[in-house]
N, C-alpha and C. Protein backbone atom coordinates (compact mmCIF):
# COMPACT_ATOMS: atom_id res chain seq x y z
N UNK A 1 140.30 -49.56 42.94
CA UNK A 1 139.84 -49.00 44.20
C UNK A 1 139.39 -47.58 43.97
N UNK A 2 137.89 -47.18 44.10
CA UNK A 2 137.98 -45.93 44.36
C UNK A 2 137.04 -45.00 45.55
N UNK A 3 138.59 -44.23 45.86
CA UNK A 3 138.06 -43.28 47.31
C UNK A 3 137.03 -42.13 46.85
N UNK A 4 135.93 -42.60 47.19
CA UNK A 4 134.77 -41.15 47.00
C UNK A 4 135.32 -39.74 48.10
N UNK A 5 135.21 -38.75 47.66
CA UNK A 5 134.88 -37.89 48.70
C UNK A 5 134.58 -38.11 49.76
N UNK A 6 133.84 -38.24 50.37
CA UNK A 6 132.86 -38.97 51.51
C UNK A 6 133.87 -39.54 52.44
N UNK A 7 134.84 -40.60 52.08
CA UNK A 7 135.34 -41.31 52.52
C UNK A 7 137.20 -40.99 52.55
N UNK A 8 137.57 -39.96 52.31
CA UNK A 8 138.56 -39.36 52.21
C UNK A 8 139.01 -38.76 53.60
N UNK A 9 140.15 -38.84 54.06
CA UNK A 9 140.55 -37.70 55.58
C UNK A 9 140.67 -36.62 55.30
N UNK A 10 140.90 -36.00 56.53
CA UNK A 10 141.14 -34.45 56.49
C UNK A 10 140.06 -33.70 56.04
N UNK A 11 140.44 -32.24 56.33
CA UNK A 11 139.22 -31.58 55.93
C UNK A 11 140.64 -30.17 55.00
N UNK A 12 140.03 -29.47 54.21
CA UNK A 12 140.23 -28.33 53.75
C UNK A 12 140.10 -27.33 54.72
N UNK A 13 138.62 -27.27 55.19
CA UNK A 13 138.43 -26.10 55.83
C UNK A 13 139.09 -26.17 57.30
N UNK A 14 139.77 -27.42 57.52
CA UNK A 14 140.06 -27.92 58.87
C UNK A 14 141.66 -26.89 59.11
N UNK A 15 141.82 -27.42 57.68
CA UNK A 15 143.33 -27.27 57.86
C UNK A 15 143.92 -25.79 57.52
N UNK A 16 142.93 -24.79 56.60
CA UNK A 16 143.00 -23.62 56.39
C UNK A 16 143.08 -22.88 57.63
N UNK A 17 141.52 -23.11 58.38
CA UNK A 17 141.31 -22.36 59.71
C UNK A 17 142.67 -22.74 60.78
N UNK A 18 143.36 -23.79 60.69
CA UNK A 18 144.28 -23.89 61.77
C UNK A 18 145.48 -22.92 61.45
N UNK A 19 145.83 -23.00 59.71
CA UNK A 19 146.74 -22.52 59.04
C UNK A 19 146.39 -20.77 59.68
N UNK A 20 144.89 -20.54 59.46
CA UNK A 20 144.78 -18.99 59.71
C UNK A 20 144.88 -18.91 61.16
N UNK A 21 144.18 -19.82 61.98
CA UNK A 21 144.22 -19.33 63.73
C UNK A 21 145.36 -19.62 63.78
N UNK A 22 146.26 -20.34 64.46
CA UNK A 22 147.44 -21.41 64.72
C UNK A 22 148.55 -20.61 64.00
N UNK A 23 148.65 -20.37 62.59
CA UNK A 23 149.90 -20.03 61.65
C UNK A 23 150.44 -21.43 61.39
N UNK A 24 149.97 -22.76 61.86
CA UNK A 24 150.61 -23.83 60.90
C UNK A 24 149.44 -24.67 61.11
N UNK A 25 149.78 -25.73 59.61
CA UNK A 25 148.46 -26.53 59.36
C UNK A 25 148.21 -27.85 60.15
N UNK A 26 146.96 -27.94 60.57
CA UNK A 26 146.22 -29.11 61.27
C UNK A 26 147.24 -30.10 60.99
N UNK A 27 147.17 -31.34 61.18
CA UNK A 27 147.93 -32.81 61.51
C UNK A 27 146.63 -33.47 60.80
N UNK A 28 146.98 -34.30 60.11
CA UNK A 28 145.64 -35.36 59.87
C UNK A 28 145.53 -36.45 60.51
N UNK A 29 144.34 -37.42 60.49
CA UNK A 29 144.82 -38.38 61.48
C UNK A 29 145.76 -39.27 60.58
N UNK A 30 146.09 -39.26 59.22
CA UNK A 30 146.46 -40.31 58.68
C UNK A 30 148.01 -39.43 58.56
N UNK A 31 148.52 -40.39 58.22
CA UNK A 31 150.33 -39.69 57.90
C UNK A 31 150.32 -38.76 56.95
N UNK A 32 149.43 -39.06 55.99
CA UNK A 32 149.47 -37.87 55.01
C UNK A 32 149.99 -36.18 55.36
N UNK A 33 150.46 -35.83 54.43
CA UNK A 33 150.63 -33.92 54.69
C UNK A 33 148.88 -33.61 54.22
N UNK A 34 148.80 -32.66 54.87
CA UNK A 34 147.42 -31.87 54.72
C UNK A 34 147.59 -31.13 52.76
N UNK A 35 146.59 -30.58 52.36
CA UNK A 35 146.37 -30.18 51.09
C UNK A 35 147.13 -29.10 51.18
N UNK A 36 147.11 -28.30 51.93
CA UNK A 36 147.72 -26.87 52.22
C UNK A 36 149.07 -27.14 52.02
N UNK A 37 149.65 -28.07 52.96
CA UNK A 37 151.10 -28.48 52.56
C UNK A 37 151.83 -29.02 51.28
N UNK A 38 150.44 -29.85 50.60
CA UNK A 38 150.93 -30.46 49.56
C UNK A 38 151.11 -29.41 48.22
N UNK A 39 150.51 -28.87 47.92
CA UNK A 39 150.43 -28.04 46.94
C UNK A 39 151.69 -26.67 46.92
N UNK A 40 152.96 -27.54 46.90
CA UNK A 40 153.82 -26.48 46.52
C UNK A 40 154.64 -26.64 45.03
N UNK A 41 154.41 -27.48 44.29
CA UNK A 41 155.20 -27.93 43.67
C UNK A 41 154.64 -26.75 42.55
N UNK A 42 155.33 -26.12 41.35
CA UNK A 42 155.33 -25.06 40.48
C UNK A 42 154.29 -25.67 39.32
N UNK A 43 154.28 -26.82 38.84
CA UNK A 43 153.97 -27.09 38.10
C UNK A 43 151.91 -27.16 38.46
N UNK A 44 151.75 -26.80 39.52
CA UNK A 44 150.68 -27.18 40.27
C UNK A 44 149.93 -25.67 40.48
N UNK A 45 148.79 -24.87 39.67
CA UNK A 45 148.26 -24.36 40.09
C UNK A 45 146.75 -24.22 40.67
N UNK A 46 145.90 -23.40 40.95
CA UNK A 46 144.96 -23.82 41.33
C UNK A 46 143.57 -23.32 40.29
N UNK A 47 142.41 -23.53 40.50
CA UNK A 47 141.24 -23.39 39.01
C UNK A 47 139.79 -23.55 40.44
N UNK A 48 139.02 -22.74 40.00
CA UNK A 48 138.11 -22.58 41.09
C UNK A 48 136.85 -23.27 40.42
N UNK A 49 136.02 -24.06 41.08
CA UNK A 49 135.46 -25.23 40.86
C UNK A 49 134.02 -24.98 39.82
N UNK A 50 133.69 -23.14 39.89
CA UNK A 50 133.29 -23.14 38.93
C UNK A 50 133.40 -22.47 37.81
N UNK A 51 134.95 -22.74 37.29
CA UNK A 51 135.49 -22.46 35.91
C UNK A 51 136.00 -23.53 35.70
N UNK A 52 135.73 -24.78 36.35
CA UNK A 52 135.41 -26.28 35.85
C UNK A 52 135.01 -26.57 34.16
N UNK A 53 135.19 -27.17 33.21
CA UNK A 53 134.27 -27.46 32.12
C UNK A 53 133.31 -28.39 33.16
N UNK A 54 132.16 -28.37 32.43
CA UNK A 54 130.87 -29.11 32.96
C UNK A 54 131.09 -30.39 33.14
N UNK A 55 131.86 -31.23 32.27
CA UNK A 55 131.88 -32.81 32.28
C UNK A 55 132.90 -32.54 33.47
N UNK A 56 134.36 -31.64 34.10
CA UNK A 56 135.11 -31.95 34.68
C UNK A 56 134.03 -31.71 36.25
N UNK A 57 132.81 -31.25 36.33
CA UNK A 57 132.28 -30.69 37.67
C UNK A 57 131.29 -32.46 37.73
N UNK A 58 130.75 -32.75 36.54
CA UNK A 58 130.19 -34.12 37.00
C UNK A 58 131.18 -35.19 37.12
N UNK A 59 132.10 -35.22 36.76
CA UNK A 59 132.84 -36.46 37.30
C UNK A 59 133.38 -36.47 38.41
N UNK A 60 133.55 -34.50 39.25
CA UNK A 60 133.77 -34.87 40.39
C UNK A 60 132.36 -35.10 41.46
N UNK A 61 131.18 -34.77 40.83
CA UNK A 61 129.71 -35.76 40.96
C UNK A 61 129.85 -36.92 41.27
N UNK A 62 130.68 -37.89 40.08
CA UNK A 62 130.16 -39.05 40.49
C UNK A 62 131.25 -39.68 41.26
N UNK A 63 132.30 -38.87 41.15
CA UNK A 63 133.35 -39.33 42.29
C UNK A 63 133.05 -39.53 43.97
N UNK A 64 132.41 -38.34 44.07
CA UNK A 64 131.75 -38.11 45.12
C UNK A 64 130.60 -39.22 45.91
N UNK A 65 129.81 -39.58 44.66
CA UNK A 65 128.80 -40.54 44.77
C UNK A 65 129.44 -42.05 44.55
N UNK A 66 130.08 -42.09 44.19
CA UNK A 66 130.94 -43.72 44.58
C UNK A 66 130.69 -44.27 42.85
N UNK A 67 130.65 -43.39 41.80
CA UNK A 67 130.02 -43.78 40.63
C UNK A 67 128.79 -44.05 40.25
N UNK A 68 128.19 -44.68 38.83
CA UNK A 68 129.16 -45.50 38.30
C UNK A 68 129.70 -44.62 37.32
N UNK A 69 130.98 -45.06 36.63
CA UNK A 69 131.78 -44.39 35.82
C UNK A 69 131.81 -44.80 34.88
N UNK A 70 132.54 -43.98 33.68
CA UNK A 70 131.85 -44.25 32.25
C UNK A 70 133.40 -45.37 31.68
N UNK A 71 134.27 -45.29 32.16
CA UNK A 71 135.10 -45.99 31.48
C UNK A 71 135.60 -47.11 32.48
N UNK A 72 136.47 -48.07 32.08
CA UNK A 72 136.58 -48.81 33.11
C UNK A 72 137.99 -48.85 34.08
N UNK A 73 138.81 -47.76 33.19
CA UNK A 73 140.34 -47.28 33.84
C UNK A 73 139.99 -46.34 34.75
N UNK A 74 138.46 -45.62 34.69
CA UNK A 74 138.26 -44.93 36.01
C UNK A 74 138.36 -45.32 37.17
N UNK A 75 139.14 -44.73 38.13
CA UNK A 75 139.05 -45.25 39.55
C UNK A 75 140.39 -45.84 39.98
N UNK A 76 141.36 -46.59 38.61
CA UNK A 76 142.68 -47.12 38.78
C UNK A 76 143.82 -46.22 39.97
N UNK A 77 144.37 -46.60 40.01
CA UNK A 77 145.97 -45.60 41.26
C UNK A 77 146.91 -45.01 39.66
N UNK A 78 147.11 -43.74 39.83
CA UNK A 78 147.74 -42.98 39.67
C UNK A 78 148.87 -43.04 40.36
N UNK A 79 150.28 -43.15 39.09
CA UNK A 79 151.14 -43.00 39.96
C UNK A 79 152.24 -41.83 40.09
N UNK A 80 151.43 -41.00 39.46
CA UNK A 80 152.28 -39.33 38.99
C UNK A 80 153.62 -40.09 38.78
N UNK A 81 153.93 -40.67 37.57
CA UNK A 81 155.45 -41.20 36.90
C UNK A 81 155.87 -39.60 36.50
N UNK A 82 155.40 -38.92 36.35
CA UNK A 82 155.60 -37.18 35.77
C UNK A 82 156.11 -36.66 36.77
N UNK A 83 155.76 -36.96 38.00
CA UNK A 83 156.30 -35.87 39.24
C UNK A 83 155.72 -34.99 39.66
N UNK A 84 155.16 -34.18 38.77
CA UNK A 84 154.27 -33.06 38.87
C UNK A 84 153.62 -32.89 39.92
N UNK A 85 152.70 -33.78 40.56
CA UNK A 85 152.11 -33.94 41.97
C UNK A 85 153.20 -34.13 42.84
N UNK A 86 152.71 -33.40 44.05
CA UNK A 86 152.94 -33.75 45.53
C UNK A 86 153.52 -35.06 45.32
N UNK A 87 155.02 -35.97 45.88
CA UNK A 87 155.25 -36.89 46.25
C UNK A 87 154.79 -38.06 46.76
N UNK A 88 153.96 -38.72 46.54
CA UNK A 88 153.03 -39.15 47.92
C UNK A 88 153.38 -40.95 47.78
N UNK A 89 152.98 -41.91 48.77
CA UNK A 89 153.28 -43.10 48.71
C UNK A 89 151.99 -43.59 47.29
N UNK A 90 152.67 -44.71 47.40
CA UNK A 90 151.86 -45.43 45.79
C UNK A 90 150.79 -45.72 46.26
N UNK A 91 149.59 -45.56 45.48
CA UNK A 91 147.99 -45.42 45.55
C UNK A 91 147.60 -44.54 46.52
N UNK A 92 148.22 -43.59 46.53
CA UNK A 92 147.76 -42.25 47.01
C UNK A 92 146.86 -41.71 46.03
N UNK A 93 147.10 -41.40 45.29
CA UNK A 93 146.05 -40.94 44.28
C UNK A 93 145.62 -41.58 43.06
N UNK A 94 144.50 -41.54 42.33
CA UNK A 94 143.67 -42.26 41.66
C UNK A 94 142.71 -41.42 40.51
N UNK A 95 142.89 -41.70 39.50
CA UNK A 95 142.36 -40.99 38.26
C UNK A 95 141.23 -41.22 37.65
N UNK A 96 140.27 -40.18 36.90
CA UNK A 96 139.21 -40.93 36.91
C UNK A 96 139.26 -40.03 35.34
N UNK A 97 138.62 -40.11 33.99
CA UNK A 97 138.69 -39.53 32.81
C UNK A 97 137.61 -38.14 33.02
N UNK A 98 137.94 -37.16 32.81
CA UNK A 98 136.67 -36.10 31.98
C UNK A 98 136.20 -36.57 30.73
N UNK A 99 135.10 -36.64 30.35
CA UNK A 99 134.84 -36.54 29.24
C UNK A 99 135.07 -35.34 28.17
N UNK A 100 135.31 -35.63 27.38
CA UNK A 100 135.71 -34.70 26.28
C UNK A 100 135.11 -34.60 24.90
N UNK A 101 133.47 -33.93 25.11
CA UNK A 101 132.65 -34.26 23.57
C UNK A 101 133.82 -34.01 22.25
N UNK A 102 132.74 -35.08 21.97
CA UNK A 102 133.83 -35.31 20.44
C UNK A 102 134.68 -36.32 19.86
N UNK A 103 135.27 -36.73 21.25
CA UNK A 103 136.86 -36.94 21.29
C UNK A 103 136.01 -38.46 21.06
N UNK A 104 137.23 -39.47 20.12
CA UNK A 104 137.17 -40.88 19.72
C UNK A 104 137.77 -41.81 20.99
N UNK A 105 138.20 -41.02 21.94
CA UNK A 105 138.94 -41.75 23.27
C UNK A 105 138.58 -40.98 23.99
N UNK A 106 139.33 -41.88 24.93
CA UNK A 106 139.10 -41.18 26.70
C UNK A 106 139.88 -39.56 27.06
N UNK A 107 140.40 -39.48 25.71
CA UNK A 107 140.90 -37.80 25.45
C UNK A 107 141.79 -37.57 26.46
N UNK A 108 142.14 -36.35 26.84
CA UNK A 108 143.34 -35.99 27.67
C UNK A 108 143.12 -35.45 28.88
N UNK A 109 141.76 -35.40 29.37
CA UNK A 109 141.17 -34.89 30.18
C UNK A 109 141.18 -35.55 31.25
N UNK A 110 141.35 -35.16 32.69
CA UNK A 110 140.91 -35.75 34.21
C UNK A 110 140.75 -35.45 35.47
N UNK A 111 140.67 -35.70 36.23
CA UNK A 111 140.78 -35.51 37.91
C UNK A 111 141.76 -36.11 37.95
N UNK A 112 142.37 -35.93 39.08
CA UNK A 112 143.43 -36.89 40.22
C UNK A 112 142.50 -36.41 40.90
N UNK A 113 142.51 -37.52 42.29
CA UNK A 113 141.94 -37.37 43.17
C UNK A 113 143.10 -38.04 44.39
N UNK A 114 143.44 -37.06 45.12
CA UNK A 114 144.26 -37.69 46.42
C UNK A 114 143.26 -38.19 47.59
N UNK A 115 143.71 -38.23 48.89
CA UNK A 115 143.17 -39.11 49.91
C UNK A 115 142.54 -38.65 51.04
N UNK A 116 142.92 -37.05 50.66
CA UNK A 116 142.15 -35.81 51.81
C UNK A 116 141.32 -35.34 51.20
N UNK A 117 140.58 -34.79 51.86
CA UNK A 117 138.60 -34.30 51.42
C UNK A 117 138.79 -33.50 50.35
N UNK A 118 138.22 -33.26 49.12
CA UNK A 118 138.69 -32.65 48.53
C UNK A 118 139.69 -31.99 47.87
N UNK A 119 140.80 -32.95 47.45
CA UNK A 119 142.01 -32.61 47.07
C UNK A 119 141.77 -33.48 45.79
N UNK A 120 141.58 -32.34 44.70
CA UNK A 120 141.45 -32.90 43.45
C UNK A 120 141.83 -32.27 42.41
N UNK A 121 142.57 -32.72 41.54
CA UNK A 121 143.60 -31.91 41.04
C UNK A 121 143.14 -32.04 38.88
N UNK A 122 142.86 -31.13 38.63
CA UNK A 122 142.43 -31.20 37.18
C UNK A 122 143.43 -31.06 36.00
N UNK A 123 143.58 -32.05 35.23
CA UNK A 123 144.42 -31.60 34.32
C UNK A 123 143.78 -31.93 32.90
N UNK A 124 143.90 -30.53 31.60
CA UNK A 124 143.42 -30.92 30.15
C UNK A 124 144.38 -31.65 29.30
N UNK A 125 145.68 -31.78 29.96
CA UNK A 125 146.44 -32.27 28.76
C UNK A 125 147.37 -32.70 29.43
N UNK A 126 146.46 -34.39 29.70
CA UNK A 126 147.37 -35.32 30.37
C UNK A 126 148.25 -35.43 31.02
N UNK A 127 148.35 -35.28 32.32
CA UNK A 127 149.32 -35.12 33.02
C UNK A 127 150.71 -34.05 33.00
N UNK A 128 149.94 -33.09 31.99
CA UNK A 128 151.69 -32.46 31.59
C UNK A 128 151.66 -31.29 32.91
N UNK A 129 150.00 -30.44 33.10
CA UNK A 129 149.92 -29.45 34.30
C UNK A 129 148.54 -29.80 35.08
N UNK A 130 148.82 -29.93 36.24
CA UNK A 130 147.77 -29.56 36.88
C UNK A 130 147.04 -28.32 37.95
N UNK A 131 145.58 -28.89 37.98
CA UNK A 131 145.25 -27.15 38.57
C UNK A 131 144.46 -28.12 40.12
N UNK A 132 144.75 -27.49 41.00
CA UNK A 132 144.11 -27.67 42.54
C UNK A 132 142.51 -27.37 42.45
N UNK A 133 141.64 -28.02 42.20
CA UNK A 133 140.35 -27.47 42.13
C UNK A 133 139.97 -26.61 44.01
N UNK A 134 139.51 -25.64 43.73
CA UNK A 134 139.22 -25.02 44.72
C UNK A 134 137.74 -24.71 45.14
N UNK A 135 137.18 -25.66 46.13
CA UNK A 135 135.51 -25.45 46.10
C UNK A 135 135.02 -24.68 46.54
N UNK A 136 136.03 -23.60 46.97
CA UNK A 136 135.64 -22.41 47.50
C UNK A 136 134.78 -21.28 46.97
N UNK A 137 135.28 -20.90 45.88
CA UNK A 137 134.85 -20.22 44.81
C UNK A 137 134.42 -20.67 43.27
């Protein structure tokens, strides 16, 4: 299964502006916690979308565009067995590979991608840290 952008709830900017007018974050329509909420865990920082490597900014391209993708484990449910991510129910989030010139495999490189607009989380070395991509900057 994979959730493009496009087709994801919530908004970022939805939930910031409520966080800034309001002092607490929007409600989504889905049960989910908003991005703002999710992102407390230590192991979790954030990387601004363009200090991306290039292959990690097109795969969130073709994520966006519904594919097609270069491997065929792209798109599978992620089930953060690591912890590292936000808690979330199973197939909440879903992984897709960076490419990594050079590399004889699908290398250590990826997105997570959760279920709210833009909540995509980059990691170079497999699941050990991830960074909150931020499309802000």
């Amino acid at each position: 299964m994979r959730i493009p952008h496009i087709v994801r709830t919530g908004s970022l900017g939805a939930v910031l502006a409520s966080t800034l007018l309001l002092g607490t974050p929007a409600v989504a329509a889905t049960a989910a916690p908003s991005v703002a909420a999710s992102v407390t865990v230590e192991s979790v920082g954030n990387i601004c979308y363009g200090d991306l490597p290039s292959q990690a900014q097109d795969t969130i391209g073709l994520i966006d565009q519904g594919g097609p993708f270069p491997y065929p484990r792209d798109g599978i449910v992620f089930t953060n067995r690591e912890g590292v991510l936000p808690q979330q129910r199973s197939g909440y989030y879903h992984e897709y590979t960076v490419i990594t010139p050079g590399a004889p495999t699908r290398g250590t490189r990826r997105i997570i991608t959760g279920e709210q607009y833009h909540e995509d989380y980059y990691t170079a070395d497999h699941y050990q840290t991830f960074s909150l991509v931020d499309f802000s900057c």
